[in-house]
C-alpha atoms as a PDB file:
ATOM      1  CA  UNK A   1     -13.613  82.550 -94.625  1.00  0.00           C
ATOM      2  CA  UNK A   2     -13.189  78.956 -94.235  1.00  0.00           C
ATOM      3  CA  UNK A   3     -15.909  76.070 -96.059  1.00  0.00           C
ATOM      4  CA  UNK A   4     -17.561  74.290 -92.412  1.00  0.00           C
ATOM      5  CA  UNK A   5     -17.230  71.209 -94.592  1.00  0.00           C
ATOM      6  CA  UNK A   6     -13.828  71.129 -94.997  1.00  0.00           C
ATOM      7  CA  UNK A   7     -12.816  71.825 -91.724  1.00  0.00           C
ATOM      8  CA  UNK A   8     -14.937  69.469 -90.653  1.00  0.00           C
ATOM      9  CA  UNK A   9     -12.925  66.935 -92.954  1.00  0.00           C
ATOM     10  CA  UNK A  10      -9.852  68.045 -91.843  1.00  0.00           C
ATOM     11  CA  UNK A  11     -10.817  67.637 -87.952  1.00  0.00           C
ATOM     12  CA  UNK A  12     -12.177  63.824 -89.018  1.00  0.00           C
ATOM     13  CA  UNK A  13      -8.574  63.299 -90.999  1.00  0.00           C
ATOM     14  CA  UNK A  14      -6.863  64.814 -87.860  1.00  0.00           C
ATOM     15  CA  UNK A  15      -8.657  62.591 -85.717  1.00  0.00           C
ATOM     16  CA  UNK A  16      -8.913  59.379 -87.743  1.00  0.00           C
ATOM     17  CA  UNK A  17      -5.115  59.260 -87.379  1.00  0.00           C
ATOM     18  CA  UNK A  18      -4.969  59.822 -83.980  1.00  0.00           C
ATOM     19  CA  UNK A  19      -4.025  57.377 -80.943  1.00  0.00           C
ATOM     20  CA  UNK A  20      -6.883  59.042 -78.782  1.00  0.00           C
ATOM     21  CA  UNK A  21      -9.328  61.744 -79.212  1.00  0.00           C
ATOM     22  CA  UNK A  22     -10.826  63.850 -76.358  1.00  0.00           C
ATOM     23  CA  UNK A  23     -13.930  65.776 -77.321  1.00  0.00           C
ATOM     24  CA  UNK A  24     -15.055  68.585 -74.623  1.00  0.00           C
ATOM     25  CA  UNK A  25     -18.526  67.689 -75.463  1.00  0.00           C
ATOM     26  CA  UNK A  26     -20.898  64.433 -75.674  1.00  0.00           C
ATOM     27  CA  UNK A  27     -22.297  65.269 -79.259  1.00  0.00           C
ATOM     28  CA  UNK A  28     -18.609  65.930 -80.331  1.00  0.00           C
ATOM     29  CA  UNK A  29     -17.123  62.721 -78.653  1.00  0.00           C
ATOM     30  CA  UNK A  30     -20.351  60.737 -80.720  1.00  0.00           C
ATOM     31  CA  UNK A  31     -19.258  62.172 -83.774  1.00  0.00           C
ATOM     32  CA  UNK A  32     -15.442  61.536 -83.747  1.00  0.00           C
ATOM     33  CA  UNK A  33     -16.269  58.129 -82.373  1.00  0.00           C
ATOM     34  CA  UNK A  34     -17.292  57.841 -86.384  1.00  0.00           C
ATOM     35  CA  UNK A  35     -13.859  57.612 -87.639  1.00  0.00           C
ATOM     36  CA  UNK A  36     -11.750  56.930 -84.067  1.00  0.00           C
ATOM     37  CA  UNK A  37     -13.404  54.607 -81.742  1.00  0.00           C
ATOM     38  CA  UNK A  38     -11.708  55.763 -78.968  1.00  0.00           C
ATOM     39  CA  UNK A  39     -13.022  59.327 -79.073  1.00  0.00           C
ATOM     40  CA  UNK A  40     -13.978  59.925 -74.997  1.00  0.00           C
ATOM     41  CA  UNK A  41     -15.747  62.992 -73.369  1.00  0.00           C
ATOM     42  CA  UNK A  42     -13.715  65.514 -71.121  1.00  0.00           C
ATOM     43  CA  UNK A  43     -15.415  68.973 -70.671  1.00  0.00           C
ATOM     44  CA  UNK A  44     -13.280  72.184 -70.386  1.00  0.00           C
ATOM     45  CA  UNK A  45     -12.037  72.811 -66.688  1.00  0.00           C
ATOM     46  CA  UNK A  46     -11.075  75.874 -65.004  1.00  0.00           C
ATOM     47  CA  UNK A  47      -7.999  77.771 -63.516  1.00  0.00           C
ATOM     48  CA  UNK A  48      -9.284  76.669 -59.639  1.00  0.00           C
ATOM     49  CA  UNK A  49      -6.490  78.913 -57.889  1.00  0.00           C
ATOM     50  CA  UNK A  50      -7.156  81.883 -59.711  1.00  0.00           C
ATOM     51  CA  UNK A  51     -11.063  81.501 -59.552  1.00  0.00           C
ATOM     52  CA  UNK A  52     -11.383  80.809 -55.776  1.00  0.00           C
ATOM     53  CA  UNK A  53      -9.720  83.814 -54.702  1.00  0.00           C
ATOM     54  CA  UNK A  54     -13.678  85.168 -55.109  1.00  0.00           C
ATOM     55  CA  UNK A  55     -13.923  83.444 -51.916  1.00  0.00           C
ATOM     56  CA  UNK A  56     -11.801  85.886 -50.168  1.00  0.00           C
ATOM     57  CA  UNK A  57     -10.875  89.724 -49.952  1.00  0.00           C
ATOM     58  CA  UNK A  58     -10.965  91.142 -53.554  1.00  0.00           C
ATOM     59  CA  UNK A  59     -11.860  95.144 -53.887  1.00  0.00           C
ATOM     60  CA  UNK A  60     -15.065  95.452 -56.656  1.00  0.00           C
ATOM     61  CA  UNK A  61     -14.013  97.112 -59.728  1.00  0.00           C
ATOM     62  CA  UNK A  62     -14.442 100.617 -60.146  1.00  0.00           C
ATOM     63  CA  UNK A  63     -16.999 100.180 -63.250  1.00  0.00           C
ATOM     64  CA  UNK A  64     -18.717  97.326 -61.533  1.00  0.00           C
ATOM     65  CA  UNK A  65     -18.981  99.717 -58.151  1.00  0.00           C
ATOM     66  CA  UNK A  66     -20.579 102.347 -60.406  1.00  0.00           C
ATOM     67  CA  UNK A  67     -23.663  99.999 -61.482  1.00  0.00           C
ATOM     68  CA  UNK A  68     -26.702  99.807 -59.298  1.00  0.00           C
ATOM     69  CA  UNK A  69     -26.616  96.028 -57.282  1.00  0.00           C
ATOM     70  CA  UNK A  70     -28.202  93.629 -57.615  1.00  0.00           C
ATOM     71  CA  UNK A  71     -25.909  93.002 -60.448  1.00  0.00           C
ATOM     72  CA  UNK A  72     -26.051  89.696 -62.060  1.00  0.00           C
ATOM     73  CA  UNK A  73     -22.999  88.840 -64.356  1.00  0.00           C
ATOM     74  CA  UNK A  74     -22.202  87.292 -68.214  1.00  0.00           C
ATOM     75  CA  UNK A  75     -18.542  86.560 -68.563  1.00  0.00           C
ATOM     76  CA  UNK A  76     -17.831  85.459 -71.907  1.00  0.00           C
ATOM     77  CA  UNK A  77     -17.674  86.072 -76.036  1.00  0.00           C
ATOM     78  CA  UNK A  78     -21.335  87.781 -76.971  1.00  0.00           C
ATOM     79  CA  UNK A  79     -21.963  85.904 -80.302  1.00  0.00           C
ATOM     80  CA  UNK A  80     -25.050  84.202 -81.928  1.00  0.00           C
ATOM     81  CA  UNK A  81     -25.357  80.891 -79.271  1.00  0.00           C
ATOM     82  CA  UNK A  82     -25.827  83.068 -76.351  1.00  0.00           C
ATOM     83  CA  UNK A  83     -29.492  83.174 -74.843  1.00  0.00           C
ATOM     84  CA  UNK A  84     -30.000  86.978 -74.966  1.00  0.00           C
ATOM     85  CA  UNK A  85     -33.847  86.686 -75.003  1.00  0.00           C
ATOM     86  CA  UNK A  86     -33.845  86.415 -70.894  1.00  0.00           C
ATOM     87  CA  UNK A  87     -32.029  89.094 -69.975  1.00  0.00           C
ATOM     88  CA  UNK A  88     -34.038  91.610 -72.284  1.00  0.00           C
ATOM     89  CA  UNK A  89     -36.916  89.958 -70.481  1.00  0.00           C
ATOM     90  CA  UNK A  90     -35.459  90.323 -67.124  1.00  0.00           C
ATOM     91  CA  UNK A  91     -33.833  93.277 -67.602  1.00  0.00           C
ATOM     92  CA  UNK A  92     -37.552  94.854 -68.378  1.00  0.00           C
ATOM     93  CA  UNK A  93     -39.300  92.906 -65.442  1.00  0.00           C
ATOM     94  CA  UNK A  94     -36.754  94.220 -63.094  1.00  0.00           C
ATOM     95  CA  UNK A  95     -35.977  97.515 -63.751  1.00  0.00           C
ATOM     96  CA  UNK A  96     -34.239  97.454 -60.581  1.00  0.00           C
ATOM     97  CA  UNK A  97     -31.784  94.804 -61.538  1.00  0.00           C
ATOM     98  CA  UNK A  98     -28.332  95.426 -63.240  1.00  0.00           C
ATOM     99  CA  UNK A  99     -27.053  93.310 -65.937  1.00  0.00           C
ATOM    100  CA  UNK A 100     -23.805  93.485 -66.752  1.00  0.00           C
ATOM    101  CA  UNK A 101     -21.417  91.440 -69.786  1.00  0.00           C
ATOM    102  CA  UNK A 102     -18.032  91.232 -70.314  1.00  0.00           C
ATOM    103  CA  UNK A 103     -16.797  90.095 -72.965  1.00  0.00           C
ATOM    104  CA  UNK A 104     -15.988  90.732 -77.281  1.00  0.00           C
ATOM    105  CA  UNK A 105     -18.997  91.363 -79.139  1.00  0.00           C
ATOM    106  CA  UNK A 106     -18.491  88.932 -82.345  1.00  0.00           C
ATOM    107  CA  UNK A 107     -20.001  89.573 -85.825  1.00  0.00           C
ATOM    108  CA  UNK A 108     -22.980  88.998 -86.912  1.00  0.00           C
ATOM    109  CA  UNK A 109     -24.498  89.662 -82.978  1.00  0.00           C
ATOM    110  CA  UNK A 110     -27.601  92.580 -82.879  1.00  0.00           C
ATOM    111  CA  UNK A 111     -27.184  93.645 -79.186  1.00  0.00           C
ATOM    112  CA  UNK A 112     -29.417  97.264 -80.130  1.00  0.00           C
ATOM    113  CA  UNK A 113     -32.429  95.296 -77.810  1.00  0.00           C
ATOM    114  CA  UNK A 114     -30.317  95.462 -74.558  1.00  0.00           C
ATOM    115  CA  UNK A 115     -28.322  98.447 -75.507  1.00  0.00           C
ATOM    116  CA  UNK A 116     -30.997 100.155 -75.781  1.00  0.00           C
ATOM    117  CA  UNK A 117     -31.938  99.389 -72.002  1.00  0.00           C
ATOM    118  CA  UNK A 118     -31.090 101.542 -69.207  1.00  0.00           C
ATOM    119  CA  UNK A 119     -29.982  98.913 -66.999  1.00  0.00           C
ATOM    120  CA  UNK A 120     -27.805  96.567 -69.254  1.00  0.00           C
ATOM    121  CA  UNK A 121     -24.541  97.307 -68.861  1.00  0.00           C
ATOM    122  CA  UNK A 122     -21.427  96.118 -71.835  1.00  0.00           C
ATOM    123  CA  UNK A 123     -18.228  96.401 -69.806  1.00  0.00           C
ATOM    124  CA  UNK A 124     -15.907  94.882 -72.525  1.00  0.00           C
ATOM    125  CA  UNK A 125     -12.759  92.692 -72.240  1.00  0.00           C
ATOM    126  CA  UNK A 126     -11.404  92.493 -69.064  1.00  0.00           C
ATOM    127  CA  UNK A 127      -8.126  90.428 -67.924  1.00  0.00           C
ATOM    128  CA  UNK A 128      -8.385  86.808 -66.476  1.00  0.00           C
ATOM    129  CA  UNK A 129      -6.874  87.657 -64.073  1.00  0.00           C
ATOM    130  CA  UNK A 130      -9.456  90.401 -63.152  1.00  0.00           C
ATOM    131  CA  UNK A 131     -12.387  88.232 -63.420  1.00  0.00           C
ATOM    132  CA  UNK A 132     -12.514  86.788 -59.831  1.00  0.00           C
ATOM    133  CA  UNK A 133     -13.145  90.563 -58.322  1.00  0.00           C
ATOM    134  CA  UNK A 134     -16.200  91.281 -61.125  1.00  0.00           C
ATOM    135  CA  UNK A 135     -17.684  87.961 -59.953  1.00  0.00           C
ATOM    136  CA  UNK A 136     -17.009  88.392 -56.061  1.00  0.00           C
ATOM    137  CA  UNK A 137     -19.304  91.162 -55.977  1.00  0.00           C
ATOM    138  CA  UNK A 138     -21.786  90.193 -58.498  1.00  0.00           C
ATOM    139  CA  UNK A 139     -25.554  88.338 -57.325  1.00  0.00           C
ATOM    140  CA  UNK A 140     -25.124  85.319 -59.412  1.00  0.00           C
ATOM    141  CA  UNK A 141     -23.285  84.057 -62.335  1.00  0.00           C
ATOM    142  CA  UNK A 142     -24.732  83.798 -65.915  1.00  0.00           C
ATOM    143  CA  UNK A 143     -24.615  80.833 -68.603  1.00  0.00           C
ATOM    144  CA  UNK A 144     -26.856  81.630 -71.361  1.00  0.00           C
ATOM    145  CA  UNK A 145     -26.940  78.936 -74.473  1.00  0.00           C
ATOM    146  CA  UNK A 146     -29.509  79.135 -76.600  1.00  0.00           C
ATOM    147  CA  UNK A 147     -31.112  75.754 -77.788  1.00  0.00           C
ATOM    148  CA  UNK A 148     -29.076  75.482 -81.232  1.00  0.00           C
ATOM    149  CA  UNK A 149     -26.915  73.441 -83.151  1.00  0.00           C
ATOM    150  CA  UNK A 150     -24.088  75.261 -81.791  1.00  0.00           C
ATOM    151  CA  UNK A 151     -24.476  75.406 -77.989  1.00  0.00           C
ATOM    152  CA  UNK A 152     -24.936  71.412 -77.539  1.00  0.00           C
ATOM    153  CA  UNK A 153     -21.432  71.220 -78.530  1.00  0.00           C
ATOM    154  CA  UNK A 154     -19.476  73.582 -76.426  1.00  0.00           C
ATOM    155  CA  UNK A 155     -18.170  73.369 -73.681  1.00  0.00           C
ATOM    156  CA  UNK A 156     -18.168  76.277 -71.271  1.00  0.00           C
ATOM    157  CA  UNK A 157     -14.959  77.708 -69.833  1.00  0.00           C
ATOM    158  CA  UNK A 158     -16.911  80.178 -68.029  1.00  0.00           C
ATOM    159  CA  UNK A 159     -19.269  77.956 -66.020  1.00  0.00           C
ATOM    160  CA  UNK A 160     -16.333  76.172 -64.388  1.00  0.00           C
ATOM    161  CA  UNK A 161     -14.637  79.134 -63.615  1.00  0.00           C
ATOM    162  CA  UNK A 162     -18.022  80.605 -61.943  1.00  0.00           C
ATOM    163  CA  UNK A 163     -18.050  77.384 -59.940  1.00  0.00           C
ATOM    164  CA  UNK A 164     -15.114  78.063 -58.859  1.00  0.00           C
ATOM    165  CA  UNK A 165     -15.905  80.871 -57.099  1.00  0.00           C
ATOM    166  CA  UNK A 166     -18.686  79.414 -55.178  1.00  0.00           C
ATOM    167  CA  UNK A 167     -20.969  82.404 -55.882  1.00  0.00           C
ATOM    168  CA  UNK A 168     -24.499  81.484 -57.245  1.00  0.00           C
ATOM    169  CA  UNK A 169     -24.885  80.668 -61.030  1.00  0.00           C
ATOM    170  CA  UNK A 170     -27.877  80.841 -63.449  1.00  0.00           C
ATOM    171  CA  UNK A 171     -27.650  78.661 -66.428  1.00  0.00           C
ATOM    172  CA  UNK A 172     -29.709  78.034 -69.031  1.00  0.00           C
ATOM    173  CA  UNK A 173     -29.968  73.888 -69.559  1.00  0.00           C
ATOM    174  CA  UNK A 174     -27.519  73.903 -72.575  1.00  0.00           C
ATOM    175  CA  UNK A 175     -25.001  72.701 -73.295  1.00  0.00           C
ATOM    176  CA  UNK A 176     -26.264  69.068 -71.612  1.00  0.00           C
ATOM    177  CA  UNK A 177     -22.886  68.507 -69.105  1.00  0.00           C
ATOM    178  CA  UNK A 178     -24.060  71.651 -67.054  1.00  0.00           C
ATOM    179  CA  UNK A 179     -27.306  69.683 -65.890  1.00  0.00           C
ATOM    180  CA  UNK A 180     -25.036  67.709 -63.535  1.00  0.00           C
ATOM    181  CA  UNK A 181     -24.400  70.045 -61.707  1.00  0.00           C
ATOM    182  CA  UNK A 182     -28.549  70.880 -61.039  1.00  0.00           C
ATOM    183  CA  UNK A 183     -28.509  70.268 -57.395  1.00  0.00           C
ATOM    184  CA  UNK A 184     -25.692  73.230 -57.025  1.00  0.00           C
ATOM    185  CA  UNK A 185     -27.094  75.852 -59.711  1.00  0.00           C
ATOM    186  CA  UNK A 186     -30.569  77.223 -61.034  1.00  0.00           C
ATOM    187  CA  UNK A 187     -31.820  76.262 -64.199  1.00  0.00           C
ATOM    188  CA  UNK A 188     -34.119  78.367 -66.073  1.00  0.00           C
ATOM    189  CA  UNK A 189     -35.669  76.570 -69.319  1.00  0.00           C
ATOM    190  CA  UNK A 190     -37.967  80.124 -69.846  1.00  0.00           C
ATOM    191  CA  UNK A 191     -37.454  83.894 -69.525  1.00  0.00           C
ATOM    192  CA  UNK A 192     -39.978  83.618 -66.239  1.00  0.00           C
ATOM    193  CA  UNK A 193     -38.120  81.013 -65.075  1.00  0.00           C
ATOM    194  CA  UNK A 194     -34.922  83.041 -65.472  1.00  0.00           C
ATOM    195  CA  UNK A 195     -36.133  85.496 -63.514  1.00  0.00           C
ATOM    196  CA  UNK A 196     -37.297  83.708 -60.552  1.00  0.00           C
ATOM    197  CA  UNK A 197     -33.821  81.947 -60.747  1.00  0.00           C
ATOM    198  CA  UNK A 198     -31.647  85.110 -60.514  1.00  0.00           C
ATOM    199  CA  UNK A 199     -34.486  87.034 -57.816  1.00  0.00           C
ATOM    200  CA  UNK A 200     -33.899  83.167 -55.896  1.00  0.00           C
ATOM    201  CA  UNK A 201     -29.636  84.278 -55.706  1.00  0.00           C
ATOM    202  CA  UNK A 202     -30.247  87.038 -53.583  1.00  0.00           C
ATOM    203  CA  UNK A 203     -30.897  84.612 -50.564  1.00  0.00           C
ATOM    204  CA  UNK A 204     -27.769  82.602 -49.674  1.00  0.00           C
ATOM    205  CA  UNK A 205     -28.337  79.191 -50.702  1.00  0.00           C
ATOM    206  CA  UNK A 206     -25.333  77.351 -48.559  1.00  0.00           C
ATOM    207  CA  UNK A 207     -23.967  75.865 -51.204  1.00  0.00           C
ATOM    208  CA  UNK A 208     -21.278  77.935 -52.099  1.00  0.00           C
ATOM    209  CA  UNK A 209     -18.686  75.070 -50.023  1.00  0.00           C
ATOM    210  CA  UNK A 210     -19.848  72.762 -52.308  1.00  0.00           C
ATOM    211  CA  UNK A 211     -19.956  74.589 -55.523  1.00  0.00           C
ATOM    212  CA  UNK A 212     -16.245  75.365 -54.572  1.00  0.00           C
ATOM    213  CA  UNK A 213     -15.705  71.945 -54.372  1.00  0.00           C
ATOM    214  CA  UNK A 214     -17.158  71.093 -57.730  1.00  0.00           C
ATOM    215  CA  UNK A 215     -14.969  73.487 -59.166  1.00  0.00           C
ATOM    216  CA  UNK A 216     -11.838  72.354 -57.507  1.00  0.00           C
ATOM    217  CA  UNK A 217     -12.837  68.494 -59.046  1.00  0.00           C
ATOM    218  CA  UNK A 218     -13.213  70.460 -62.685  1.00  0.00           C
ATOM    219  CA  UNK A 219      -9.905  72.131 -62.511  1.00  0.00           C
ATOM    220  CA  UNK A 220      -7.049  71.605 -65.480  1.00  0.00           C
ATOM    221  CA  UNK A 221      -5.091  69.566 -62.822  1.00  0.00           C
ATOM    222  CA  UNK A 222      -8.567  67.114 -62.749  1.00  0.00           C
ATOM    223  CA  UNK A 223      -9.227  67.060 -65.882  1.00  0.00           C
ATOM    224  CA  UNK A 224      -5.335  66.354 -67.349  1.00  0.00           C
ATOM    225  CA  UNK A 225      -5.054  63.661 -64.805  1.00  0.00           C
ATOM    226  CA  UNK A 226      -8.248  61.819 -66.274  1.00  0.00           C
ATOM    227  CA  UNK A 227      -6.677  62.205 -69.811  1.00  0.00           C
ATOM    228  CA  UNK A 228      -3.488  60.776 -68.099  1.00  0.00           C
ATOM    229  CA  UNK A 229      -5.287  58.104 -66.313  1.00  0.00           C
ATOM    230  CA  UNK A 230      -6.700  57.093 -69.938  1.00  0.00           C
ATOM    231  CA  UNK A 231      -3.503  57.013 -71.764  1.00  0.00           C
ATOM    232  CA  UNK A 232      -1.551  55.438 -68.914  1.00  0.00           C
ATOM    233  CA  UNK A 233      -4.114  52.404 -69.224  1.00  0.00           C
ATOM    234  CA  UNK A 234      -3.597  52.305 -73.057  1.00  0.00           C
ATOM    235  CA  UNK A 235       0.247  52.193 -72.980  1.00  0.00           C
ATOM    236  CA  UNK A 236       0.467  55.095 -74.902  1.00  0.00           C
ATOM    237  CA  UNK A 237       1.855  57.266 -71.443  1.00  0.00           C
ATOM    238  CA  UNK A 238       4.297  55.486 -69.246  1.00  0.00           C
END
């Protein structure tokens, strides 16, 4: 209900004034730098004690238990950035397969395509906390941004949680920061490609040490003591 151009105004007013501005995203941090020069880039980070626990002994959730495995796994809100293209693709290549989401449908979404498919699966809003036991027994992890305005500038909660976990992720190559991270996840830049990337997650890959690691190195803990680090060196933290 809101004009985008005056909260846009507002967030360059906020941040004009401001002693430092973090930006969770590289096109944001450019833009801020317009009226604060000191605007930096720090992505999102994720709760690494909760999200590791996928490592261990967590029972699968009765309404995850109830869909046929493989099942490969989209945590997060369904709106109009999200790369839903894929999995109707997949989903129809690979019968077989299970897809499942969780997460609030937001307006303006038409999800009738992969409703309407036997094998796609809308679980709804689960818990945090709960998260960790859908993803333990899931194939891979899912990040699916669509190449638009609106997915270069987030920043993911979701794919730092998954990496967490050390379980296998699929991402599409948006937003930008998650192409670090290459050597550790599959990157599908077409449907095809998407599919080969989740059938490749069925074979351990060894890196689930090391995508645990990642994760620990993007938890909040990290990523407040780089904002610390910054502000410390400025005088503005003691």
């Amino acid at each position: 209900v809101m004009n985008p151009k005056v909260v846009d105004q507002m967030e360059f007013d906020l941040a004009g004034e401001a002693d430092q501005v973090f930006a969770t995203a590289t096109r944001l941090a450019a833009r801020l730098r317009a009226v604060n020069e000191t605007a930096v880039m720090i992505p999102n980070g994720a709760n690494y004690e909760r999200f590791s626990a996928a490592a261990g002994d967590l029972p699968c959730p009765d309404d995850l238990a109830a869909l046929k495995p493989p099942v490969f796994l989209f945590i997060g809100a369904l709106q109009s950035c999200i790369e839903y293209d894929y999995v109707e693709y997949a989903a129809k290549e690979k019968p077989e397969w299970s897809f499942a989401f969780i997460g609030g449908e937001k307006p303006g979404v038409d999800l009738s395509a992969l409703r309407a498919l036997p094998n796609v699966h809308f679980l709804g809003l689960k818990p945090n906390e709960e998260l960790p036991a859908y993803i333990k027994h899931s194939a891979a992890c899912l990040n699916l941004f669509a190449d638009n305005e609106l997915s270069r500038d987030v920043s993911p909660l979701k794919f730092y949680e998954y990496l967490a976990t050390g379980r296998p992720v699929v991402s599409t190559p948006q937003p930008e920061q998650v192409l670090q991270y290459e050597g550790l996840i599959r990157v599908a830049r077409s449907a095809g490609e998407f599919v080969s990337a989740c059938e490749a997650c069925l074979t351990d890959d060894g890196l689930s040490d090391a995508r645990m690691a990642e994760g620990r190195r993007c938890s909040w803990d990290a990523r407040v003591a780089q904002m610390c680090e910054i502000l410390k060196a400025k005088e503005i933290f003691q």
